[in-house]
C-alpha atoms as a PDB file:
ATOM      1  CA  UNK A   1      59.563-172.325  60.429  1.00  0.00           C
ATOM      2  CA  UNK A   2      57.441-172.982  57.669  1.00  0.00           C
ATOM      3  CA  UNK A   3      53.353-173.228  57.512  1.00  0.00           C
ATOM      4  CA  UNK A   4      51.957-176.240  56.417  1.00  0.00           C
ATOM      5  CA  UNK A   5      47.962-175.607  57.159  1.00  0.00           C
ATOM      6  CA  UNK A   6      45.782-173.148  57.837  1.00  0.00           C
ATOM      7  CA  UNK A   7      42.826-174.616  60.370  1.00  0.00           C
ATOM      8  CA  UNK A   8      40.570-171.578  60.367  1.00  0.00           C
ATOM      9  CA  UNK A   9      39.786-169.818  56.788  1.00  0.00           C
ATOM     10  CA  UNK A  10      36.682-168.107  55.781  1.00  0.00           C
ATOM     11  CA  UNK A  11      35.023-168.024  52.708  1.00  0.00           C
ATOM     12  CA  UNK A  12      32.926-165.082  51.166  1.00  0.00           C
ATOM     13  CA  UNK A  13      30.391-167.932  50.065  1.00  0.00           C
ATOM     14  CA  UNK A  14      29.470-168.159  53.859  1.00  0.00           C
ATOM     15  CA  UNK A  15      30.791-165.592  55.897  1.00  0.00           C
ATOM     16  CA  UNK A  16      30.344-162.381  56.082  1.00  0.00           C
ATOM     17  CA  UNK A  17      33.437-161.238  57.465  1.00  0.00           C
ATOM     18  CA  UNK A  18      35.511-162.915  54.423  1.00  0.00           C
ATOM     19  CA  UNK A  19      37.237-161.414  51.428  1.00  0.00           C
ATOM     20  CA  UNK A  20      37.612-164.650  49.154  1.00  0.00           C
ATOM     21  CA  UNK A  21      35.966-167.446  47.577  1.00  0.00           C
ATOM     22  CA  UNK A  22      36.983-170.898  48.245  1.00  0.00           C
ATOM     23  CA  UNK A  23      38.391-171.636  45.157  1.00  0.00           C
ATOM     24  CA  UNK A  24      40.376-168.489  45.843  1.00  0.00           C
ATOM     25  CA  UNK A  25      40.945-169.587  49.115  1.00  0.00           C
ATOM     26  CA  UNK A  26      42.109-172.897  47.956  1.00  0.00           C
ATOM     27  CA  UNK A  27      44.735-171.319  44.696  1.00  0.00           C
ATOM     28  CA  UNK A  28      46.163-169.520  47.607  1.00  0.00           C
ATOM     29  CA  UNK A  29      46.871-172.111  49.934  1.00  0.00           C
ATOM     30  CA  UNK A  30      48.054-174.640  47.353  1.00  0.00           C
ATOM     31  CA  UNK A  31      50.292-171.395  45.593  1.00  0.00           C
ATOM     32  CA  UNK A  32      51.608-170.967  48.999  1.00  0.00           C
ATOM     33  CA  UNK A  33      52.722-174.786  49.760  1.00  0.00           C
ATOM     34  CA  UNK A  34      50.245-175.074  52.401  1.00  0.00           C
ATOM     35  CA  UNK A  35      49.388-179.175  52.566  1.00  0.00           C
ATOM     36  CA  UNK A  36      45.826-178.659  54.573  1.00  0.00           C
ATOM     37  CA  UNK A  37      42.913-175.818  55.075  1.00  0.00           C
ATOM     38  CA  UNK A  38      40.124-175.787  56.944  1.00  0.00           C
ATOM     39  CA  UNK A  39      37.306-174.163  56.314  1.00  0.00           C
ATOM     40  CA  UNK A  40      35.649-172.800  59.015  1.00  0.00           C
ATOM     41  CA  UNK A  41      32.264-170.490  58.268  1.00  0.00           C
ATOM     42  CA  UNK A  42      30.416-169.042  60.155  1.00  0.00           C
ATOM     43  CA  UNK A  43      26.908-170.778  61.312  1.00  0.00           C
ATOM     44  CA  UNK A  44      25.202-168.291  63.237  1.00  0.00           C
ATOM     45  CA  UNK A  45      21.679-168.069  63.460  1.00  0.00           C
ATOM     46  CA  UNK A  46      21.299-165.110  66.274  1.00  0.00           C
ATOM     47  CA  UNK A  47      19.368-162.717  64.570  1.00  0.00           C
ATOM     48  CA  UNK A  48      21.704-159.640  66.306  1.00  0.00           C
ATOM     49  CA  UNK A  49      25.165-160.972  63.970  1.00  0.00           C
ATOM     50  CA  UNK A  50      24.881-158.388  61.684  1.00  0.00           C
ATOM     51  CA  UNK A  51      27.224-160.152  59.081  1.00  0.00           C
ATOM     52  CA  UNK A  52      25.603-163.579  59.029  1.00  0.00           C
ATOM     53  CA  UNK A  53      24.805-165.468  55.683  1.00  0.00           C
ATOM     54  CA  UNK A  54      22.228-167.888  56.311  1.00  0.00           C
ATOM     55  CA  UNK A  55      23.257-171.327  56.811  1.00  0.00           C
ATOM     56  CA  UNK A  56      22.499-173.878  54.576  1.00  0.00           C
ATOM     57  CA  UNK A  57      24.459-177.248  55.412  1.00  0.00           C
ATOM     58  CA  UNK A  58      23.676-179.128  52.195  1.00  0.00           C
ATOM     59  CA  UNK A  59      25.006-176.231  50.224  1.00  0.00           C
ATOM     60  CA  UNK A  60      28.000-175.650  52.251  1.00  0.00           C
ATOM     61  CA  UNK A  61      28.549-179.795  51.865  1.00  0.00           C
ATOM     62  CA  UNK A  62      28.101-179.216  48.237  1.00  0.00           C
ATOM     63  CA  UNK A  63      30.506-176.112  48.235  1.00  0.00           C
ATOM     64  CA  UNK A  64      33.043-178.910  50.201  1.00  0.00           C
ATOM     65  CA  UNK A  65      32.682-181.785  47.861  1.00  0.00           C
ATOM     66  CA  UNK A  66      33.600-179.538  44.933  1.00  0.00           C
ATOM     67  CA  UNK A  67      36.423-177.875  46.164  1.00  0.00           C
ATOM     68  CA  UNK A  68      38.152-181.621  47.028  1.00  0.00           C
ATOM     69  CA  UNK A  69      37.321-182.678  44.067  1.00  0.00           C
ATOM     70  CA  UNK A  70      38.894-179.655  42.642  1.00  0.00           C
ATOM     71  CA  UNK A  71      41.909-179.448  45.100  1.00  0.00           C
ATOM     72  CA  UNK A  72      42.152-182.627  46.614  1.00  0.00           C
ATOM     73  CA  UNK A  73      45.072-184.299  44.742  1.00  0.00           C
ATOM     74  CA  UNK A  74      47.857-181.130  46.050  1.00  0.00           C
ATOM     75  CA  UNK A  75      45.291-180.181  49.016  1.00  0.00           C
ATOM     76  CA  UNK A  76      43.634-181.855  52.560  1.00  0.00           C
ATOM     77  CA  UNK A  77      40.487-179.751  52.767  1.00  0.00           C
ATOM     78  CA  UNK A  78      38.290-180.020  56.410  1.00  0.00           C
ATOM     79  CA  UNK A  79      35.156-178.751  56.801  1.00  0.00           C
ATOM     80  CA  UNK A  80      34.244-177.085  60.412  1.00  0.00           C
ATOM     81  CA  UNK A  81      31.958-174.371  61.473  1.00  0.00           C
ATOM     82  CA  UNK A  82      32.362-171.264  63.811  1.00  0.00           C
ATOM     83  CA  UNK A  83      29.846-170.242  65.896  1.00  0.00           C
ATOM     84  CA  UNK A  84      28.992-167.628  68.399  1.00  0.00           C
ATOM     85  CA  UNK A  85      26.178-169.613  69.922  1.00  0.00           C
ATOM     86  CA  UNK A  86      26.497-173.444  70.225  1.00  0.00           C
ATOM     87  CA  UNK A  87      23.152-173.782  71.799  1.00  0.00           C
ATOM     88  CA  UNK A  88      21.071-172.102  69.033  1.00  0.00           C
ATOM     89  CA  UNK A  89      22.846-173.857  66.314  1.00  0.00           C
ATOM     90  CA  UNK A  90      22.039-177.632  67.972  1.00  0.00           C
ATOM     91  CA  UNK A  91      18.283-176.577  67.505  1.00  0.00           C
ATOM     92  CA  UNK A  92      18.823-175.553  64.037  1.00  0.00           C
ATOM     93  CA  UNK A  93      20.828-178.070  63.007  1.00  0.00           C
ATOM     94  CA  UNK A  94      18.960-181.083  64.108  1.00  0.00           C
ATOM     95  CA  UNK A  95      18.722-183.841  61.762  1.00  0.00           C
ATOM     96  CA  UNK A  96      22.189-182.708  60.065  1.00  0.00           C
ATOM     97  CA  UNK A  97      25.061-183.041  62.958  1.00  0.00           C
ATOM     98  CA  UNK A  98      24.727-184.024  66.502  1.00  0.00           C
ATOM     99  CA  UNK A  99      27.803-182.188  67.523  1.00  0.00           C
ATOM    100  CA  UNK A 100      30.243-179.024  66.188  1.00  0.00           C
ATOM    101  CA  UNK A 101      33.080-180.316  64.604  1.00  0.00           C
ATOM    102  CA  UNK A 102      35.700-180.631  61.965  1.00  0.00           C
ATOM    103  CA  UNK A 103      36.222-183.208  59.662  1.00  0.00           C
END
């Protein structure tokens, strides 16, 4: 059965744990006939995850915007956010998202 998305890729640009960029991430994924990604970084602001970028939602927005605009025509690109800790990230993210989610 073939793949048509991938709903949980990381980038190098905000996760520590990743091997690619998203442009990489996205001339894989439209090389392999994938229709959809999602991006889904890290936003972790426990000081203890040792691999954490710091978060910066404008940028990763930004980071978003370009890759659609890149991509978009042969590519559905969400954004969404991983995270070890739901309750710190509502206090730092006030003012930016009332809820985790993917869109």
């Amino acid at each position: 059965m073939p793949f048509y998305a991938d709903l949980h890729v990381h980038s190098v640009d905000f996760s520590g744990d990743a091997t690619d960029t998203m442009e990489e991430m996205c001339k894989s994924a439209t090389k392999r006939g994938l229709k959809m990604i999602c991006f889904t970084d890290h936003v972790d602001f426990s000081p203890h995850y040792d691999d954490s970028i710091p978060f910066d939602p404008k940028r990763y927005d930004a980071a978003i915007e370009q890759m659609r605009e890149r991509y978009g025509h042969r590519l559905r690109i969400l954004k969404g956010w991983k995270s070890a800790n739901p309750t710190v990230i509502r206090g730092n993210m006030k003012g930016y998202c009332g809820t985790i989610m993917i869109w």
